[in-house]
N, C-alpha and C. Protein backbone atom coordinates (compact mmCIF):
# COMPACT_ATOMS: atom_id res chain seq x y z
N UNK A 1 -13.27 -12.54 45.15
CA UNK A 1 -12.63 -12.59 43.83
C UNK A 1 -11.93 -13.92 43.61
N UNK A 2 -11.20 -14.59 44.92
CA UNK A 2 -10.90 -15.68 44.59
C UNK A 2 -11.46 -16.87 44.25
N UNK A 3 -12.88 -16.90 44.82
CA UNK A 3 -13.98 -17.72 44.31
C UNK A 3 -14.39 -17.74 42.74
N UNK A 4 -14.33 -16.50 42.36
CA UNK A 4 -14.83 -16.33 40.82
C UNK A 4 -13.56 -16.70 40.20
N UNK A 5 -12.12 -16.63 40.18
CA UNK A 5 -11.10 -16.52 39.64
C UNK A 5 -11.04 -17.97 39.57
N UNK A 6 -11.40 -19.19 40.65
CA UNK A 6 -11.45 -20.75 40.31
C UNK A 6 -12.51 -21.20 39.81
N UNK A 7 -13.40 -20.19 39.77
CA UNK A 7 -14.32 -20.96 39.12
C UNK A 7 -14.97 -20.51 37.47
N UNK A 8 -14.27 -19.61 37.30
CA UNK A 8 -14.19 -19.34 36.12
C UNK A 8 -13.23 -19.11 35.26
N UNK A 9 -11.69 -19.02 35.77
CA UNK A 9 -10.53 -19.16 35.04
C UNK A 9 -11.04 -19.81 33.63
N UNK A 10 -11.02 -21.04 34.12
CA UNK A 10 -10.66 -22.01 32.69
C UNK A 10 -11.46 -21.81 31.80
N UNK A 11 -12.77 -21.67 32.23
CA UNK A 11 -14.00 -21.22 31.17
C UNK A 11 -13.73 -19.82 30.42
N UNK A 12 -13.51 -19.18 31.39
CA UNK A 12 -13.12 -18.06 30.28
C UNK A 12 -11.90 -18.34 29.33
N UNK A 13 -10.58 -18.48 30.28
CA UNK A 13 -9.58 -18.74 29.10
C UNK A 13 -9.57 -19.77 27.85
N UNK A 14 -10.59 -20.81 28.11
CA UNK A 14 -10.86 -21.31 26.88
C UNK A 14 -11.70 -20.70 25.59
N UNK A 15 -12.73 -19.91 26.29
CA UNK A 15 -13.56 -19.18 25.68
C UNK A 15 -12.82 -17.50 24.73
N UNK A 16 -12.09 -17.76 25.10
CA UNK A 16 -11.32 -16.49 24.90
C UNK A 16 -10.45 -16.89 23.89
N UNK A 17 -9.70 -18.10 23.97
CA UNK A 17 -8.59 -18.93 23.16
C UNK A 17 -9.04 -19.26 22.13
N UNK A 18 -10.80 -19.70 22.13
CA UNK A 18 -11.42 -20.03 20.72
C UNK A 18 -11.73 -18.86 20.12
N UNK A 19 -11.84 -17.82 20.36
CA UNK A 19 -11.73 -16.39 19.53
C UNK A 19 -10.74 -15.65 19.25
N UNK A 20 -9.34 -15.89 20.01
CA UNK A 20 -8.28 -14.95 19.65
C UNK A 20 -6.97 -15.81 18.75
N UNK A 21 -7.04 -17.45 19.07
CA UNK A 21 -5.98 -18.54 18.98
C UNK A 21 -4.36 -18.26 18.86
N UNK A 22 -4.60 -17.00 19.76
CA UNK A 22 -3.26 -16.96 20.51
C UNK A 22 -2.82 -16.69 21.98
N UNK A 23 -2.40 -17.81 22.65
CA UNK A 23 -2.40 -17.97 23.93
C UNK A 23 -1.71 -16.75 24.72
N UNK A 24 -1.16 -16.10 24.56
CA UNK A 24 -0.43 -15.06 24.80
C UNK A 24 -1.38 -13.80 25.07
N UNK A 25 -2.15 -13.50 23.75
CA UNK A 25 -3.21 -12.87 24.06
C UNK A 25 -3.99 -12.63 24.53
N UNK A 26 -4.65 -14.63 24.74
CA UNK A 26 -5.38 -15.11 25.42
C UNK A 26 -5.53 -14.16 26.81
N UNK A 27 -3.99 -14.79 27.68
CA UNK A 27 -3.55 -14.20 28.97
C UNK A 27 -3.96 -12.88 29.09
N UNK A 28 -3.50 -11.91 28.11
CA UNK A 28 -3.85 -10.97 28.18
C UNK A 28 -5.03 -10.43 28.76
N UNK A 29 -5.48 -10.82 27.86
CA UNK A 29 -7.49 -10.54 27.88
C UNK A 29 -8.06 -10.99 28.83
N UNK A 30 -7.67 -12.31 29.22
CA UNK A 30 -8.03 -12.73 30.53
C UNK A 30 -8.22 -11.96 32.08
N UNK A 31 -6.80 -11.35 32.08
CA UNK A 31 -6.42 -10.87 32.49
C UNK A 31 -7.35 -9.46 32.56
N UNK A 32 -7.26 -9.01 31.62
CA UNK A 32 -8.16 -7.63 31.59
C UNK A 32 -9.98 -7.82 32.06
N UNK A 33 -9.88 -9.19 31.93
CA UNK A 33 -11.55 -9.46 32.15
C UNK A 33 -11.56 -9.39 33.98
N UNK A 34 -10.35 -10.36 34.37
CA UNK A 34 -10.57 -10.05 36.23
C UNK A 34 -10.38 -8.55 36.85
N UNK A 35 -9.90 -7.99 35.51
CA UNK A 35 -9.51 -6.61 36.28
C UNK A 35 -11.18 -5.64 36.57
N UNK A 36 -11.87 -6.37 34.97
CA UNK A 36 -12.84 -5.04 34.80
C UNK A 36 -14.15 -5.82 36.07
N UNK A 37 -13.93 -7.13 36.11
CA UNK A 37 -14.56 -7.64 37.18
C UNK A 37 -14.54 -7.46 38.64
N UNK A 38 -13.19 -6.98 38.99
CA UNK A 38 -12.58 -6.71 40.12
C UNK A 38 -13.65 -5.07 40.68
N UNK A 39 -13.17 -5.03 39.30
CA UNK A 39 -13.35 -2.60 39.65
C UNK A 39 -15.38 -2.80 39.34
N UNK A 40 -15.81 -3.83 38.91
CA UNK A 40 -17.28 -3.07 38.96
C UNK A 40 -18.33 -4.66 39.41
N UNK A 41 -17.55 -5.01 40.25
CA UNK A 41 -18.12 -6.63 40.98
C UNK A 41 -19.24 -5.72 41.68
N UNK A 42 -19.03 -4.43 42.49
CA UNK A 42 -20.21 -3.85 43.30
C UNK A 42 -21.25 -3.41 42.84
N UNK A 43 -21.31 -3.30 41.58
CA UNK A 43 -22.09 -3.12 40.71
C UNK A 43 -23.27 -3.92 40.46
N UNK A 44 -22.77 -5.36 40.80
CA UNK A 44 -23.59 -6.56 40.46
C UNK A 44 -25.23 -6.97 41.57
N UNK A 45 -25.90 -6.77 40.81
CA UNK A 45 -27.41 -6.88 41.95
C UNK A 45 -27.67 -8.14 41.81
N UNK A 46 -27.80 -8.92 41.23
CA UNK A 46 -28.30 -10.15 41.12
C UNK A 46 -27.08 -11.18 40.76
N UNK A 47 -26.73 -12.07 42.19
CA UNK A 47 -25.68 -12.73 41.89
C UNK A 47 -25.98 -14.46 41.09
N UNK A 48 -27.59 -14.38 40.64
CA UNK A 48 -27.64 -15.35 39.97
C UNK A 48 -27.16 -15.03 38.37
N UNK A 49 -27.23 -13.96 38.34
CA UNK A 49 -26.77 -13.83 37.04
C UNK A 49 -25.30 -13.28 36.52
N UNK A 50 -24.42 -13.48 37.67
CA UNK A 50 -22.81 -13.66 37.64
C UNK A 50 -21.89 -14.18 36.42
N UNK A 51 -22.65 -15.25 35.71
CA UNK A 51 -21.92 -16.17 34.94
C UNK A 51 -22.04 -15.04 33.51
N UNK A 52 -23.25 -15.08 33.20
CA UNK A 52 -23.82 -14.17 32.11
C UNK A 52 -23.03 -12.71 31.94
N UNK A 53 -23.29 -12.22 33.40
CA UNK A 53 -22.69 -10.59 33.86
C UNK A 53 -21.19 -10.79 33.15
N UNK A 54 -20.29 -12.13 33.43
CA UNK A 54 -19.06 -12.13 33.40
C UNK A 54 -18.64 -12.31 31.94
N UNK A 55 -19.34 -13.24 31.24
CA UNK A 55 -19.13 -13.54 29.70
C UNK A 55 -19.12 -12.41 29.14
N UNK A 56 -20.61 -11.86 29.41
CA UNK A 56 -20.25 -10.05 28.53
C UNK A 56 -19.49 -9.65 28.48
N UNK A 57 -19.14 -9.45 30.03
CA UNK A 57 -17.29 -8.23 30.05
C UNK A 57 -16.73 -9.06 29.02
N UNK A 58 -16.44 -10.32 29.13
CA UNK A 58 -15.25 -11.27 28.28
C UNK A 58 -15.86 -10.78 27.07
N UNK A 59 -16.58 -10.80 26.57
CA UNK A 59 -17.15 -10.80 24.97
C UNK A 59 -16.83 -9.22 24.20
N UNK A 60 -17.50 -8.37 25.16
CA UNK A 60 -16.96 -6.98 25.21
C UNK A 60 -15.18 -6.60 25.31
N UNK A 61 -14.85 -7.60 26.04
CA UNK A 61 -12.81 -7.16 25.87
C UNK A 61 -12.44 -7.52 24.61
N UNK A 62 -12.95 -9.00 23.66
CA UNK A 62 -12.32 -9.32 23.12
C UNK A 62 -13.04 -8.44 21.45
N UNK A 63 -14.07 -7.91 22.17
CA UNK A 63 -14.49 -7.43 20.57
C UNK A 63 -13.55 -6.03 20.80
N UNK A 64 -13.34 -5.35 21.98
CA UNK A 64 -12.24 -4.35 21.80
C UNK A 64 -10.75 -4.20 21.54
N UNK A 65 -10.60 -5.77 21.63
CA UNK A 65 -9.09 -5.72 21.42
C UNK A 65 -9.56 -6.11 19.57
N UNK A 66 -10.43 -6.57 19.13
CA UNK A 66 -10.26 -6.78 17.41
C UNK A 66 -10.42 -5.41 16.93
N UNK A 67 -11.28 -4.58 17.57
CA UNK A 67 -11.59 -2.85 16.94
C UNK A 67 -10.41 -2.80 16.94
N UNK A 68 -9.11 -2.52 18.48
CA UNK A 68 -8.07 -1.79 18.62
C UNK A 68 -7.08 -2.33 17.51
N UNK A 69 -7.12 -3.78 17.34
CA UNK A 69 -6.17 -4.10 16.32
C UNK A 69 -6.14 -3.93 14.78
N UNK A 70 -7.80 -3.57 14.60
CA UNK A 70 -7.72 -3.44 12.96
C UNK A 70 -7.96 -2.00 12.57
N UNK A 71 -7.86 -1.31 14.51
CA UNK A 71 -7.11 0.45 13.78
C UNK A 71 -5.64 0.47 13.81
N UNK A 72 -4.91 -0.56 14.57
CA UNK A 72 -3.53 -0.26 14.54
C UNK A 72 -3.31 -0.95 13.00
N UNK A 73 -3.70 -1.97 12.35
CA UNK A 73 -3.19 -2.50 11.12
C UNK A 73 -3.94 -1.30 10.21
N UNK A 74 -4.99 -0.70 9.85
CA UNK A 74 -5.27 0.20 9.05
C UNK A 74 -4.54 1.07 9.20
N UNK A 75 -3.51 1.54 10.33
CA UNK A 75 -2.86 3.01 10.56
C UNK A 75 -1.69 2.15 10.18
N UNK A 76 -1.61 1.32 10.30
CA UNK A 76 0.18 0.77 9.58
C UNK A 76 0.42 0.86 8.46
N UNK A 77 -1.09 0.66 7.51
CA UNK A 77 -1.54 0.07 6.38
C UNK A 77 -1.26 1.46 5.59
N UNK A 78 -1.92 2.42 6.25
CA UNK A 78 -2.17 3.77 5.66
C UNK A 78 -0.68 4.79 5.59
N UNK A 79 -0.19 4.61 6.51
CA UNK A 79 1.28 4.72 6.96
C UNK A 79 2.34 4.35 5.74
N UNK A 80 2.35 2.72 5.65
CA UNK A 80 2.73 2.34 4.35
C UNK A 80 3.04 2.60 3.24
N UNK A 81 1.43 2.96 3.00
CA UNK A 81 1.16 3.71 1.59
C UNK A 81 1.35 4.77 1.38
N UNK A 82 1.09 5.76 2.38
CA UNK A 82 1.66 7.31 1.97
C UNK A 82 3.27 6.85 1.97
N UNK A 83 3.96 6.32 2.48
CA UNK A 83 5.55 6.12 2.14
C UNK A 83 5.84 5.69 0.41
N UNK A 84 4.83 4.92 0.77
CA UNK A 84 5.24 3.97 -0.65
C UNK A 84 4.31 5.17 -1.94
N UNK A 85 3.74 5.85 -1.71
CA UNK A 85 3.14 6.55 -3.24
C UNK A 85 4.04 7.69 -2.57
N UNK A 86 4.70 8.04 -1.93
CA UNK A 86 5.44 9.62 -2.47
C UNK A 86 7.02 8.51 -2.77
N UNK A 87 7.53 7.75 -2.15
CA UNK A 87 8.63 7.43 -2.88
C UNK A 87 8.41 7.26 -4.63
N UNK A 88 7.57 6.12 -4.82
CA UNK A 88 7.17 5.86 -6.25
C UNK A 88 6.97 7.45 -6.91
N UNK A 89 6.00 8.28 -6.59
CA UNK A 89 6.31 9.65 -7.34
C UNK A 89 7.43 9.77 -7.41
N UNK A 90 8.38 10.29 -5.78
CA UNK A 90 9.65 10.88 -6.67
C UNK A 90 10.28 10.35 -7.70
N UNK A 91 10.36 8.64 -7.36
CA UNK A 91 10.72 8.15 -9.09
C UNK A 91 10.12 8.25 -10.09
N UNK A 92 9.18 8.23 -10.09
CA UNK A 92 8.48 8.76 -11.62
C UNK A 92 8.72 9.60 -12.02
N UNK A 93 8.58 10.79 -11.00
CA UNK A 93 9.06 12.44 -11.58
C UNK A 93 10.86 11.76 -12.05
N UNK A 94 11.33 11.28 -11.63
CA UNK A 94 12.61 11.39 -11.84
C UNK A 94 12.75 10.98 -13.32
N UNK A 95 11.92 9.54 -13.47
CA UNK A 95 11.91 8.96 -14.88
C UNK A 95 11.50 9.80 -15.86
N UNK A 96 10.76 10.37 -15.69
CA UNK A 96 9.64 11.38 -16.73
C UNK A 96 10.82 12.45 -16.72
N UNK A 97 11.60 13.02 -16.29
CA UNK A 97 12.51 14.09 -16.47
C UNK A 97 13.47 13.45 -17.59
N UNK A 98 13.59 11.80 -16.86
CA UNK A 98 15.09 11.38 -17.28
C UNK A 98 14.74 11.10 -19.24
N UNK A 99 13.74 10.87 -19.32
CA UNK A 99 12.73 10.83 -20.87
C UNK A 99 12.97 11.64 -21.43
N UNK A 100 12.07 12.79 -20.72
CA UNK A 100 12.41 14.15 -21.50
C UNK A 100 13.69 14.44 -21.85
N UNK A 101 14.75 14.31 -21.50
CA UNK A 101 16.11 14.84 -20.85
C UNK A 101 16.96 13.92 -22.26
N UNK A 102 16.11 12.55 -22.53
CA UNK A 102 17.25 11.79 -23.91
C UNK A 102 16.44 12.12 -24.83
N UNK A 103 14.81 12.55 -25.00
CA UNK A 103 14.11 12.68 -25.93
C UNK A 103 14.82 13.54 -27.31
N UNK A 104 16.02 14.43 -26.63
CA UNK A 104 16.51 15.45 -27.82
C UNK A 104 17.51 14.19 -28.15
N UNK A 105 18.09 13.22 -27.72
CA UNK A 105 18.77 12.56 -28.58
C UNK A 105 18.02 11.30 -29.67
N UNK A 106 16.70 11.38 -29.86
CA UNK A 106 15.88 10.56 -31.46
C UNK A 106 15.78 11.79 -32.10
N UNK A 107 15.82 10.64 -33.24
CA UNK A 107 15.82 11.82 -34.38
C UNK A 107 14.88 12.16 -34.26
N UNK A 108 14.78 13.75 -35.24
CA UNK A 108 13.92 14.60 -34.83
C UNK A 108 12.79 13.86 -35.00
N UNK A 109 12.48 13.28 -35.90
CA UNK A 109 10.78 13.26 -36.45
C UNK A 109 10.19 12.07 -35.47
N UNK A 110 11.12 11.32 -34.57
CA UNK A 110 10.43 10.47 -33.38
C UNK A 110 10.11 11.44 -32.37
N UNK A 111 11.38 12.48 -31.95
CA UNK A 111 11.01 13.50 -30.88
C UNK A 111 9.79 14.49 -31.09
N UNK A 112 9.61 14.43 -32.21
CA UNK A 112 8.53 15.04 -32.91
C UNK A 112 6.90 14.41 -32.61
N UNK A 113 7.33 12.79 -32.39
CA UNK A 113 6.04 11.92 -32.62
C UNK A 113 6.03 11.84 -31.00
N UNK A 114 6.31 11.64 -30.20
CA UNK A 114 6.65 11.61 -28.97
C UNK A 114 6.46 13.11 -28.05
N UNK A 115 6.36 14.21 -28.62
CA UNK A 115 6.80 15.70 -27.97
C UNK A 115 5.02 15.45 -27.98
N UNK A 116 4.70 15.81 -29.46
CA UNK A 116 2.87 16.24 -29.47
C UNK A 116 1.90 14.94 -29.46
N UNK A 117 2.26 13.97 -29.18
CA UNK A 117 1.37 12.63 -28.42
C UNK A 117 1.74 12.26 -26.98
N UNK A 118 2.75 12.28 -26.74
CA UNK A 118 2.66 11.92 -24.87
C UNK A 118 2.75 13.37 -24.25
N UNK A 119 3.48 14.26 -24.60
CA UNK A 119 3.78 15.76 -23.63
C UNK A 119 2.19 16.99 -23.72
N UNK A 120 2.14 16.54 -25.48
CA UNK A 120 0.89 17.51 -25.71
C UNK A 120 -0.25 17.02 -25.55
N UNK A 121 -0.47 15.79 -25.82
CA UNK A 121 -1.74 14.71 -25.49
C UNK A 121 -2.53 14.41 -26.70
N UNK A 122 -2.10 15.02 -28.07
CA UNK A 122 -2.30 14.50 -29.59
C UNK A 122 -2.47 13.35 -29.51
N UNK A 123 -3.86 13.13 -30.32
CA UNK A 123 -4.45 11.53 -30.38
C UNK A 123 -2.97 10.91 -31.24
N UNK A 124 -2.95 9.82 -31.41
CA UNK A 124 -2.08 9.53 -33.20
C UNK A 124 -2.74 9.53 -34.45
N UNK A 125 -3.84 10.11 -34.56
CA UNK A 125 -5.26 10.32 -35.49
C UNK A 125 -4.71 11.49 -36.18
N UNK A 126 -5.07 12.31 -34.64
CA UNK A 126 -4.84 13.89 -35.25
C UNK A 126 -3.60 14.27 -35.72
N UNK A 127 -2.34 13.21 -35.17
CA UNK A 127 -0.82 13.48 -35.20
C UNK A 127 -0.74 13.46 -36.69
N UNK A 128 -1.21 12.13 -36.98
CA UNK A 128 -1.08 11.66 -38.38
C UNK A 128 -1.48 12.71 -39.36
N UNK A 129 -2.73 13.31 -38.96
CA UNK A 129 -3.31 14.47 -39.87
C UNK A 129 -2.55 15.98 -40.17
N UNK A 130 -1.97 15.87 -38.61
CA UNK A 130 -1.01 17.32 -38.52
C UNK A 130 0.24 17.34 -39.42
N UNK A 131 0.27 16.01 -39.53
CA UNK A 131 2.20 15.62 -40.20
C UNK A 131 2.06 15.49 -41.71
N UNK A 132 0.80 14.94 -42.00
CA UNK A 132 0.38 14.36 -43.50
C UNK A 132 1.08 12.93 -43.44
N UNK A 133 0.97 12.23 -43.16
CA UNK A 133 0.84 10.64 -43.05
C UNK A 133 -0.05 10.01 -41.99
N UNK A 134 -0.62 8.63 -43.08
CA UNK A 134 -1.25 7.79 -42.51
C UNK A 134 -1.38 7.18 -41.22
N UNK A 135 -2.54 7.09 -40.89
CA UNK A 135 -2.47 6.81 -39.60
C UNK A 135 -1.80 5.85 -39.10
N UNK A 136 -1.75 4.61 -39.79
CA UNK A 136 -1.10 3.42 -39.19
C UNK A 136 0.36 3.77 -39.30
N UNK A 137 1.12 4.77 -40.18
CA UNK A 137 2.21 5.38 -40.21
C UNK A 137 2.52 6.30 -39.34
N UNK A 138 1.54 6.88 -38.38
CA UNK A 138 1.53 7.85 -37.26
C UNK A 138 1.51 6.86 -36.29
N UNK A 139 1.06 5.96 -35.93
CA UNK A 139 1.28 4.45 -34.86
C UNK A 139 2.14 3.94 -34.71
N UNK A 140 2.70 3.75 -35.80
CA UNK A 140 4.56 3.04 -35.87
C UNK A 140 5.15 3.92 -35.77
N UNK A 141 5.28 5.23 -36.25
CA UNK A 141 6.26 6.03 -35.62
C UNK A 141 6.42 6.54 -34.10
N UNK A 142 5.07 6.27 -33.48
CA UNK A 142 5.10 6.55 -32.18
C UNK A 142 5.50 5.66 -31.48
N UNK A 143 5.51 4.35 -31.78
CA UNK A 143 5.96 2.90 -31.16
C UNK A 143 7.13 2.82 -31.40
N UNK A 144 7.80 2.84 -32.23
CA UNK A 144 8.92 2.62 -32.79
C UNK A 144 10.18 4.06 -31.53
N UNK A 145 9.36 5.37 -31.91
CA UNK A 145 9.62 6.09 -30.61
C UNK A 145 9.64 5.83 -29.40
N UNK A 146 8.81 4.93 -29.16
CA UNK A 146 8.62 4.91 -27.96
C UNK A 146 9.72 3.79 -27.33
N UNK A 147 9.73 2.65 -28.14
CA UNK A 147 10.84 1.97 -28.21
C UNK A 147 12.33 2.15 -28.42
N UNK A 148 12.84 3.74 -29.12
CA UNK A 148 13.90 3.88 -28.70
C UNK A 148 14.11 4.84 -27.28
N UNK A 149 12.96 5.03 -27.05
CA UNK A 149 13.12 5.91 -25.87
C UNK A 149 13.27 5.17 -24.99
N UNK A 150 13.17 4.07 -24.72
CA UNK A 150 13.02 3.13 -23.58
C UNK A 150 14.46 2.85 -23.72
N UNK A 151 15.20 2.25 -24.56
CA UNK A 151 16.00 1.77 -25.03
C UNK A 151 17.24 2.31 -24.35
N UNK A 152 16.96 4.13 -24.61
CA UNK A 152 17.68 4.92 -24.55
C UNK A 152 18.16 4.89 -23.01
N UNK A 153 16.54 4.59 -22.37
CA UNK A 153 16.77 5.00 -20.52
C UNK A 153 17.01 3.51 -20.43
N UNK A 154 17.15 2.46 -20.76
CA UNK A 154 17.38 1.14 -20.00
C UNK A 154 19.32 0.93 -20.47
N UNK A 155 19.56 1.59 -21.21
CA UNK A 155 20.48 1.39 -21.59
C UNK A 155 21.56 2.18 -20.11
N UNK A 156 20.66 3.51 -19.96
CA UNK A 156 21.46 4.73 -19.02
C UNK A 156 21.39 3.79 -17.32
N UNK A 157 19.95 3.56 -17.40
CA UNK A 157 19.65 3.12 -15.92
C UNK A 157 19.25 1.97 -15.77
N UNK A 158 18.71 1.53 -14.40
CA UNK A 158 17.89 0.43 -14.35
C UNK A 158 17.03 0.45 -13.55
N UNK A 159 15.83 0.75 -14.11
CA UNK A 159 14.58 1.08 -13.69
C UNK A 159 13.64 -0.32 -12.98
N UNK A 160 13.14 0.06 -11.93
CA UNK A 160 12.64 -1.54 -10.92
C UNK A 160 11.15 -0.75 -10.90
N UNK A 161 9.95 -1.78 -11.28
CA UNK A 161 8.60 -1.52 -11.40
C UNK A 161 8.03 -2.46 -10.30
N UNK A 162 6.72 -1.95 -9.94
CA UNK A 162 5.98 -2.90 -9.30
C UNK A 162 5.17 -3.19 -10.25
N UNK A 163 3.74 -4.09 -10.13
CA UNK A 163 3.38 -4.91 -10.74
C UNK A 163 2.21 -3.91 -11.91
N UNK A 164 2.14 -2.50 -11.28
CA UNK A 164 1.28 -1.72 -12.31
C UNK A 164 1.98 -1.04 -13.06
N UNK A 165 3.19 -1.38 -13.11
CA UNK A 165 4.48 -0.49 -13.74
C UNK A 165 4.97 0.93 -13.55
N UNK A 166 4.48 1.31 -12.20
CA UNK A 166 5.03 2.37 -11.81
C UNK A 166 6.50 1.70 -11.47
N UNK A 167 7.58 3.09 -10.97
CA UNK A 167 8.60 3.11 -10.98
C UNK A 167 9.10 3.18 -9.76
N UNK A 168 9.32 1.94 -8.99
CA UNK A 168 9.33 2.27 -7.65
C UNK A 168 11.10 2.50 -7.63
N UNK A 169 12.12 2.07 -8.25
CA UNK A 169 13.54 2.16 -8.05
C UNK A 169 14.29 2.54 -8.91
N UNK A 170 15.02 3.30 -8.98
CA UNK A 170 16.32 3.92 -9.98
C UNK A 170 17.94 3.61 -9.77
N UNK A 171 18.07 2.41 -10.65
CA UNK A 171 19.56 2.13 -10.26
C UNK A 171 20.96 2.40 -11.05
N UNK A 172 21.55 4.01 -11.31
CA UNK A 172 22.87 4.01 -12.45
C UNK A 172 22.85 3.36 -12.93
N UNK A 173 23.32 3.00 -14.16
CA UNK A 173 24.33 1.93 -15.08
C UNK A 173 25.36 2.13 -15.58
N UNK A 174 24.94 3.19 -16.90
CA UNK A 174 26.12 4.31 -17.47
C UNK A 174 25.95 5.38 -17.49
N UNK A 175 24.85 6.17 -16.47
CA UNK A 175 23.52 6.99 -16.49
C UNK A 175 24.59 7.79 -17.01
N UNK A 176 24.05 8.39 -18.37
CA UNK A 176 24.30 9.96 -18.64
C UNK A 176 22.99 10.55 -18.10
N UNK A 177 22.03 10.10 -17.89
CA UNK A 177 21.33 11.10 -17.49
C UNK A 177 21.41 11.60 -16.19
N UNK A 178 21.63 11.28 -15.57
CA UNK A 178 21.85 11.30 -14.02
C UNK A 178 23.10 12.36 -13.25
N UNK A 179 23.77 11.61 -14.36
CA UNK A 179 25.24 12.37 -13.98
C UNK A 179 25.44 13.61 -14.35
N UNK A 180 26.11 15.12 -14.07
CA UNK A 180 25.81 16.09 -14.87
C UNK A 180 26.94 15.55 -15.97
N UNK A 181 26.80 16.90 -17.11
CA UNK A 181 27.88 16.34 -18.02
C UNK A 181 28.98 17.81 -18.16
């Protein structure tokens, strides 16, 4: 073993360093290559083909340490995300309550435009048709709703989005909603 260990150290650890480019690792792997060399050297029938026999193992460690690492980053990854989509729900559920919850304070005929287009799922087509006004008058009243509803919760809280505008944070301000009353 000590014969193979000088005479192939460096070749491998260079060979190893140009696929992993971290020396630390490097060691590692290295390391794991004299071991698997050590435990199945008796194995070997033809000692002209030693050099070859040995690269494999090396080639074979280092493609197992990239499998092992891009299941530990996919399980971190996945890990992550189930954290991060049930936190973001509970804030959403929280926001969507905290909506509902000021919706009785617009006047009626916004809570009105707002109740049977976002809660009931009324086009603003059909809204417009149900109410008897124009459609582009069923659009602005829902915008215009929708804008004091926002108004209403930015005023109470302070709501933190990520970049698709879910609701990842809920911070008091003057929350009446939050607070009981």
């Amino acid at each position: 073993m000590e014969e193979i260990w000088l005479k192939f150290e460096n070749k491998l650890r260079a060979f190893i360093l140009s696929k992993v480019h971290d020396k630390y690792v490097a060691d590692d792997l290295l390391q794991e290559v004299f071991i698997r060399i050590h435990a199945n050297m008796d194995k070997v029938n033809d000692r002209t083909k030693l050099q070859s026999w040995i690269f494999q193992i090396c080639r074979n460690i280092i493609v197992d340490h990239y499998r092992s690492h891009q299941k530990e980053q996919k399980s971190k990854s996945l890990a992550f995300e189930g954290e991060y989509e049930e936190t973001a729900t509970d804030f959403m559920s929280e926001a969507l309550e905290d909506m509902i919850k000021m919706m009785s304070d617009l006047p009626p005929e916004y809570c009105k435009a707002l109740c049977l287009t976002e809660l009931e799922g009324l086009s603003q087509k059909d809204y417009a048709d149900k109410i008897g006004i124009s459609y582009s008058g069923a659009k602005s009243r829902v915008q215009r709703a929708r804008k004091m509803l926002k108004d209403l919760l930015m005023n109470c809280c302070h709501y933190e989005f990520d970049k698709y505008g879910t609701v990842i944070g809920i911070y008091p301000a003057h929350c009446c909603c939050c607070c009981p009353k």
